[in-house]
Protein backbone atom coordinates (compact mmCIF):
# COMPACT_ATOMS: atom_id res chain seq x y z
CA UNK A 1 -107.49 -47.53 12.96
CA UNK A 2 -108.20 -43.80 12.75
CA UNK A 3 -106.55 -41.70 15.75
CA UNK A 4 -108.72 -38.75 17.20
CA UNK A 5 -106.63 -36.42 19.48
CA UNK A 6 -108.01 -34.61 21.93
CA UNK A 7 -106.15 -31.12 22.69
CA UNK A 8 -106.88 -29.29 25.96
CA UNK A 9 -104.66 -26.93 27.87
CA UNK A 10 -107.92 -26.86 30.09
CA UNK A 11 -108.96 -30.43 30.22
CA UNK A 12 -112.55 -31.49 29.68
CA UNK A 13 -114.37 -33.18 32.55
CA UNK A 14 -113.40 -36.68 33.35
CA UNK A 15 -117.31 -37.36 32.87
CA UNK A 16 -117.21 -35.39 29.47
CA UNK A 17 -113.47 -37.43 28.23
CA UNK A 18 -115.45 -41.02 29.20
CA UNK A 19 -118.16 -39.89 26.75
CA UNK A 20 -116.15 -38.80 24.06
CA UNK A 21 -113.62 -42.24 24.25
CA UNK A 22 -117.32 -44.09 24.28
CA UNK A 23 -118.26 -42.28 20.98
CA UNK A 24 -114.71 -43.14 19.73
CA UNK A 25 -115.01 -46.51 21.09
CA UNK A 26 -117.93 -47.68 19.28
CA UNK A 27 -116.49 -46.61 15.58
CA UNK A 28 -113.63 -48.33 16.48
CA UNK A 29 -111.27 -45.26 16.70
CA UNK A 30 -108.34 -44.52 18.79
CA UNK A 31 -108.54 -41.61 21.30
CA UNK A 32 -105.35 -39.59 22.43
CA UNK A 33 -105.63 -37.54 24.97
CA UNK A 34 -103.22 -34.58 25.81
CA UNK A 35 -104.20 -32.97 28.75
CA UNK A 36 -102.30 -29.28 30.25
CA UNK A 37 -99.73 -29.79 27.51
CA UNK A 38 -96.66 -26.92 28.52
CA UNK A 39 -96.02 -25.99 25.05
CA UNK A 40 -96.81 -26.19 21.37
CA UNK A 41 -94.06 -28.83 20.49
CA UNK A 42 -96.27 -31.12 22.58
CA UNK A 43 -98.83 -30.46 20.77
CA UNK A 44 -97.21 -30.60 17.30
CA UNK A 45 -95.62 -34.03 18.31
CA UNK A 46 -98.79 -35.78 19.36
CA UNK A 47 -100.97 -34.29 16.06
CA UNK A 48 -98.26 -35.79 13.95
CA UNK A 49 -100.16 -38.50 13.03
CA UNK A 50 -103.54 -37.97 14.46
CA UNK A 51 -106.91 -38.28 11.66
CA UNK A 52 -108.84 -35.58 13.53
CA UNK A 53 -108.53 -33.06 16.85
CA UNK A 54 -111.10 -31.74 19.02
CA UNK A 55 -109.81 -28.90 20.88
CA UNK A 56 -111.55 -26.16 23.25
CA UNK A 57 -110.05 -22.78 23.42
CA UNK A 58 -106.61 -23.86 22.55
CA UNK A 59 -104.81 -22.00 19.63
CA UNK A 60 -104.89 -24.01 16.71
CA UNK A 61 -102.62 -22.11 14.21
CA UNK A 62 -100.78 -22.63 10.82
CA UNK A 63 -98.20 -23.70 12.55
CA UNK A 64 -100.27 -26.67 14.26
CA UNK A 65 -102.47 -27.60 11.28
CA UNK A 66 -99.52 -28.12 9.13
CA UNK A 67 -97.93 -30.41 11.69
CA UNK A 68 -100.86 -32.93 11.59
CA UNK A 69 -100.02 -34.14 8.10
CA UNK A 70 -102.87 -36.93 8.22
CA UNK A 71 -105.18 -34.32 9.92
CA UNK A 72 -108.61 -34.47 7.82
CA UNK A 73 -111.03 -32.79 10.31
CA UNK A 74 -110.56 -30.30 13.66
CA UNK A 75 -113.45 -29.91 15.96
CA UNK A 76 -113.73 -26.93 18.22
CA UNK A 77 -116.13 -27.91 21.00
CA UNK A 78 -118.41 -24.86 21.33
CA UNK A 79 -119.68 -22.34 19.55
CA UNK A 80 -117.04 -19.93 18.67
CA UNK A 81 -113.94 -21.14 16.18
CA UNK A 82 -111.67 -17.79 15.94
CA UNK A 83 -109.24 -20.01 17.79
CA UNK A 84 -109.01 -21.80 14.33
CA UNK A 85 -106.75 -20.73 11.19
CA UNK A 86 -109.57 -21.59 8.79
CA UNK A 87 -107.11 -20.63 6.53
CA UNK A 88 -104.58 -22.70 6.94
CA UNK A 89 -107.35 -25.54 7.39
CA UNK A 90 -108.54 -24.93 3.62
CA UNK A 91 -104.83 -24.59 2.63
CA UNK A 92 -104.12 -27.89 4.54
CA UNK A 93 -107.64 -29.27 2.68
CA UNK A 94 -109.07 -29.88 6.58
CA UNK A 95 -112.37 -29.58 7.99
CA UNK A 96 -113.03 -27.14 10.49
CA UNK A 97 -116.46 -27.37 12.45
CA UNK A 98 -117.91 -26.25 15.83
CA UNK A 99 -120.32 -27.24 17.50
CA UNK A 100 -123.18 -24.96 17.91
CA UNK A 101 -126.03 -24.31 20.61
CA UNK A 102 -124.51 -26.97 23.02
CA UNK A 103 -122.91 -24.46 25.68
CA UNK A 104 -125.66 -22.22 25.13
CA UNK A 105 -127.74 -22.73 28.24
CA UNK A 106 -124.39 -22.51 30.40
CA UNK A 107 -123.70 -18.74 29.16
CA UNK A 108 -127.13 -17.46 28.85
CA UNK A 109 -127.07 -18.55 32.91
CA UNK A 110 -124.05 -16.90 33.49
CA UNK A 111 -125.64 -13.46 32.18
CA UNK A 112 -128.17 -13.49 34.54
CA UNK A 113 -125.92 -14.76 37.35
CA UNK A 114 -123.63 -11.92 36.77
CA UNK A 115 -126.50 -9.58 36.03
CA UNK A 116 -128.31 -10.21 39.75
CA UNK A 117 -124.68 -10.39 41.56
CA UNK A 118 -123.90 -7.03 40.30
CA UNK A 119 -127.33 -5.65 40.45
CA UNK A 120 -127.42 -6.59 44.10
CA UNK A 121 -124.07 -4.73 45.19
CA UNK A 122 -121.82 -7.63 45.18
CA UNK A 123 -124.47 -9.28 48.13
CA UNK A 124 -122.72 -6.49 50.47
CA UNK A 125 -125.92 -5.90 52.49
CA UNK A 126 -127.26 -2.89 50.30
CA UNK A 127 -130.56 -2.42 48.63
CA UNK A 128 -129.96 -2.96 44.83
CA UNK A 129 -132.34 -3.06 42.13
CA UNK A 130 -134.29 -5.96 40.00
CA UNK A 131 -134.58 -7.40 36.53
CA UNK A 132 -138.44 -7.67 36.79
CA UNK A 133 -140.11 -4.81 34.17
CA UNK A 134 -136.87 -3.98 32.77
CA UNK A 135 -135.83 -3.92 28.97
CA UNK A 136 -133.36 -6.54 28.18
CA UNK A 137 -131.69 -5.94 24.32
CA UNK A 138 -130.06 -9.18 22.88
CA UNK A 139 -127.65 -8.45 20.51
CA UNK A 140 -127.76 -11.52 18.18
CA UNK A 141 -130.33 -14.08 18.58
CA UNK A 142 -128.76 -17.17 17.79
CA UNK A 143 -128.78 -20.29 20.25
CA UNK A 144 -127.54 -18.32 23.22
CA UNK A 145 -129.70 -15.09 22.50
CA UNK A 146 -133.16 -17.70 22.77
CA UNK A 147 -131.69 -18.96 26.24
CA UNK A 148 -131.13 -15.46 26.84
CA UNK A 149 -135.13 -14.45 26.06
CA UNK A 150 -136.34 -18.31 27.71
CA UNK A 151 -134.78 -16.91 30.92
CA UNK A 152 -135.43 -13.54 30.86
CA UNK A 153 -139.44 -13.91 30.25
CA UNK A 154 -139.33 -15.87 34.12
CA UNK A 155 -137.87 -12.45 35.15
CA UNK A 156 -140.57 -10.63 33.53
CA UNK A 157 -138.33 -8.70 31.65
CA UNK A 158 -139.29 -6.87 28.26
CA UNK A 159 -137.18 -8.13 25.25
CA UNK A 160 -135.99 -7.03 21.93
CA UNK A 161 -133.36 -7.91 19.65
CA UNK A 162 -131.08 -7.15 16.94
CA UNK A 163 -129.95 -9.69 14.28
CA UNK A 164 -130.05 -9.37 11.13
CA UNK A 165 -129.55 -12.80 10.53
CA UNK A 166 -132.62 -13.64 11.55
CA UNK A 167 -136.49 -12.92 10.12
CA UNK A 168 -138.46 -10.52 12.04
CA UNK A 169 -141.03 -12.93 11.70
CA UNK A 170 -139.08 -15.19 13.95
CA UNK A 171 -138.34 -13.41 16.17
CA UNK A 172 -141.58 -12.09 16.78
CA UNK A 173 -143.24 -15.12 17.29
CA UNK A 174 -141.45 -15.89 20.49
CA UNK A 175 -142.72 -12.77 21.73
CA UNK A 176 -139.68 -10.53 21.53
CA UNK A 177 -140.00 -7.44 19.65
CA UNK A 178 -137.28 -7.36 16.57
CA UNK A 179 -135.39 -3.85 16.08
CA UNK A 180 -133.77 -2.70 12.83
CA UNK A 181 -130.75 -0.96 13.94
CA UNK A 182 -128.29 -2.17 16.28
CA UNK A 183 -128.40 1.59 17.46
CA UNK A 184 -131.81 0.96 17.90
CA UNK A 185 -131.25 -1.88 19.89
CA UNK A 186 -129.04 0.01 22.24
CA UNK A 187 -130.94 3.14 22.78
CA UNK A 188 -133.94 1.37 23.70
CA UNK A 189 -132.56 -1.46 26.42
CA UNK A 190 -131.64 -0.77 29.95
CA UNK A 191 -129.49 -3.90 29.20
CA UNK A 192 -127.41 -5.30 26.40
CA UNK A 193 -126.74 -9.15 26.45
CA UNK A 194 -124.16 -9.23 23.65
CA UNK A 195 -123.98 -12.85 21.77
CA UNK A 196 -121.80 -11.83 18.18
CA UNK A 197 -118.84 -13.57 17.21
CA UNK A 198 -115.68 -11.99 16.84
CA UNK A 199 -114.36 -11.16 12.84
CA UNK A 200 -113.30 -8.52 10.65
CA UNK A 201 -116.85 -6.39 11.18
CA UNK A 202 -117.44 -7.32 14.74
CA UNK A 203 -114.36 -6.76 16.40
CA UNK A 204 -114.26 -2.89 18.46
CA UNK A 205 -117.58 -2.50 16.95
CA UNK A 206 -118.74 -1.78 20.58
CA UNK A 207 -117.68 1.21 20.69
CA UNK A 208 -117.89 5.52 22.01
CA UNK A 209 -120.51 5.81 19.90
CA UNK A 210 -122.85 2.96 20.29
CA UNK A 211 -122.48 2.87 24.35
CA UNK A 212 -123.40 6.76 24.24
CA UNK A 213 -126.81 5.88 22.89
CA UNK A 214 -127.44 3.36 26.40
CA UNK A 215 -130.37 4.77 28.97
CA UNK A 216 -129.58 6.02 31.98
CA UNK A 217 -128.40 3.06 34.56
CA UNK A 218 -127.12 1.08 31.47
CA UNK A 219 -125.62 -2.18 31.73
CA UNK A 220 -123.58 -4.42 29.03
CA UNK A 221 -123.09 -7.82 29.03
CA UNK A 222 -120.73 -9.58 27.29
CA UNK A 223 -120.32 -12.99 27.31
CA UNK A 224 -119.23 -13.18 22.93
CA UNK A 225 -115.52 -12.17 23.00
CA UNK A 226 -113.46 -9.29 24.20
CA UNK A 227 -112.62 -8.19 20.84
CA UNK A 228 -116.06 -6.65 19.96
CA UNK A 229 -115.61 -4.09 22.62
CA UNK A 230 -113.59 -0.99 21.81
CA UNK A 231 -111.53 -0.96 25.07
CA UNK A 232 -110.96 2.67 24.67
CA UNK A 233 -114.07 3.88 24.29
CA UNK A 234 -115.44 1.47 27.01
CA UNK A 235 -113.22 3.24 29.49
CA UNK A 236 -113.70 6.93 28.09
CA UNK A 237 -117.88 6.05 28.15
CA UNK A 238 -117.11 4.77 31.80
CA UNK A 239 -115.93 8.14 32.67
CA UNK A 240 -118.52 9.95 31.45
CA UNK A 241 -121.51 7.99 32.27
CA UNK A 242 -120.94 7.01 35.94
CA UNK A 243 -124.20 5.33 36.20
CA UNK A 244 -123.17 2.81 33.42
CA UNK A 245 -122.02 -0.97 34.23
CA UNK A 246 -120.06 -3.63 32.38
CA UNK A 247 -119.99 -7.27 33.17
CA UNK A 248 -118.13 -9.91 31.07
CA UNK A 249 -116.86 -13.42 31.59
CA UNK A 250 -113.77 -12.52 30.07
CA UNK A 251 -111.72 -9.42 31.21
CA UNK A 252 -110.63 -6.32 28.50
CA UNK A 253 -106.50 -6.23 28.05
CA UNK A 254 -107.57 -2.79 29.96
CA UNK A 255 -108.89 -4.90 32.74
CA UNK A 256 -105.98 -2.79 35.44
CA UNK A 257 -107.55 0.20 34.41
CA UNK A 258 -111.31 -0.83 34.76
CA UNK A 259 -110.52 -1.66 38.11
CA UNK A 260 -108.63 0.96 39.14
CA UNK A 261 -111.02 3.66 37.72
CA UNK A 262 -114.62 2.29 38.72
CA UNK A 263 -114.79 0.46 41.36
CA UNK A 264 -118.16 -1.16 41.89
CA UNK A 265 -119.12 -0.91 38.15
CA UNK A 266 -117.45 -4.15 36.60
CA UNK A 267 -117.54 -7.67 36.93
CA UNK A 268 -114.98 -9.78 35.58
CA UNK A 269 -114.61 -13.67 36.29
CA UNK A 270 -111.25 -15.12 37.08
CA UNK A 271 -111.50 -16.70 32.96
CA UNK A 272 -114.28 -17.42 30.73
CA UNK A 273 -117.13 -18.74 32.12
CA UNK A 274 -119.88 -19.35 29.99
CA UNK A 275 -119.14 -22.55 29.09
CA UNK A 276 -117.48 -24.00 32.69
CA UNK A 277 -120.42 -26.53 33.83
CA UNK A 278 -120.70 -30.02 33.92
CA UNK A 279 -123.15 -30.47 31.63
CA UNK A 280 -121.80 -28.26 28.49
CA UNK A 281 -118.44 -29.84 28.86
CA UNK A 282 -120.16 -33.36 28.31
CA UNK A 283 -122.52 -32.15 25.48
CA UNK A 284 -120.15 -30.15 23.53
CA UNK A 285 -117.39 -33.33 23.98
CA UNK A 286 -119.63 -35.64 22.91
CA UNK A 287 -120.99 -33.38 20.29
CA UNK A 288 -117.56 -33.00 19.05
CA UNK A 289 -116.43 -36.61 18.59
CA UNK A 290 -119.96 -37.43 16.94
CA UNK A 291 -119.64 -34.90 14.49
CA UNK A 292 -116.14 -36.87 13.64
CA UNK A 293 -117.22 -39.95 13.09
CA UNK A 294 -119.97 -38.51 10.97
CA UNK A 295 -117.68 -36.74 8.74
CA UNK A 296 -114.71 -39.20 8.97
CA UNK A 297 -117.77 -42.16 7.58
CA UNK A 298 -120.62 -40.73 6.31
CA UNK A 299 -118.90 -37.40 4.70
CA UNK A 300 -121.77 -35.28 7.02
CA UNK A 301 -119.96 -31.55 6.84
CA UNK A 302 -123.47 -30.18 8.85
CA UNK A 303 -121.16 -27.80 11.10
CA UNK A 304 -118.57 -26.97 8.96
CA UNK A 305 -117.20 -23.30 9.34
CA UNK A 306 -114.44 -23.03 6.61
């Protein structure tokens, strides 16, 4: 019988765990569930024997894969995988995947939730200002960036985005008007929503220079990963432009500093966000354990990432 481990420091929903065993149920694998494990020897002792993982944000390292000696296949549920070392996984001859576009409607909700919370003061009582006729630039337009544009044409909102990824002809048709430039991009929009993954060219790419080129009243949002931002620029662009905002569902290293400096200007939740709802944790579970069984019996590699 194969063994499927599921790894989570922060535990899926009960709801969410009961789809995933159902999944594992009807292939006729065994499901192993470690739950707010305390340290990585934990985790290490229950991968030992274990045919595939599906973890959240939890650190799988060299150090793990290589401890999971039968290990054929690691799922990440969501959409980003830095938390994987693909390179020990092709050392190791595993299968890394994620699983793509199944949080997406939680995050792109979370930018507007932090969006009107901060453009409304906090709800202190003062006026603030609205979304409605505003220019909203989304800064990748993969699954979360069409969320992103879905919601923001209800605010009447004017969009445009930046991915080079993507045709213009694609983006065009879903009336949003495509940029070239990611400078472009950001000396255009009142607001950023930023949606890139975190890797060798991404990572402090937000920087000095690209903030600088933000409208007056700017405000990013970053709900991607804190290592696209440039913490030191962020701060020294704070200083200058006083008028400028940042919101993210996870806090810079800097965060003490942010806080201390401009107060009123930031929002930070207590740990990231975008994916914490009900109905993500059960889709990107479930997700998960299909995509192992469809690998593990049918060879299906659809969401592999190394």
């Amino acid at each position: 019988m194969k063994k499927v481990l599921i790894a989570t420091e922060k535990p899926f929903a009960p709801v969410a765990v009961e789809g995933i065993k159902e999944v594992l149920d009807q292939a006729g694998y065994e499901m192993v569930l470690l739950e707010k494990y305390n340290s990585a020897d934990e985790w290490k002792q229950a991968a030992a024997d274990v045919d595939a993982m599906i973890i959240r944000s939890d650190k799988a390292n060299a150090e793990i894969i290589e401890a999971a000696k039968n290990l054929k296949v690691i799922v990440r549920a969501g959409a980003g995988y830095d938390n994987i070392d693909l390179e020990a996984c092709n050392k190791a001859g595993v299968v890394a995947m994620n699983t793509p576009g199944q949080n997406s409607n939680a995050v792109a909700e979370l930018v507007f939730g932090m969006m009107i919370y901060q453009l409304r003061n906090g709800f202190n009582g003062k006026a603030g200002t609205e979304l409605r006729g505003k220019k909203l630039g989304i800064h990748a337009y993969g699954n979360v960036g069409k969320y992103v544009a879905e919601i923001a044409k209800g605010f009447g909102m004017d969009l445009y985005a930046f991915d080079p990824f993507v045709k213009k002809e694609d983006i065009e048709k879903e009336g949003i008007k495509p940029v070239k430039t990611v400078e472009e991009l950001y000396s255009i929009c009142n607001f950023i929503s930023l949606h890139i993954p975190a890797n060798d060219k991404t990572k402090k790419s937000i920087n000095y220079e690209l903030l600088s080129k933000m409208p007056k009243g700017g405000v990013l949002v970053n709900t991607a990963r804190k290592e696209v931002i440039d913490e030191e620029g962020l701060v020294k662009f704070m200083e200058e432009r006083p008028d400028f905002k940042y919101l993210s569902d996870i806090a810079p290293d800097n965060r003490a500093e942010i806080e201390e400096k401009f107060d009123g200007r930031y929002v930070f939740t207590a740990k990231k966000m975008g994916a914490q709802t009900s109905e993500a944790n059960v889709n990107a579970g479930i997700a998960a354990a299909t995509q192992i069984v469809n690998f593990l019996e049918k060879g299906d590699e659809t969401f592999k990432v190394n």
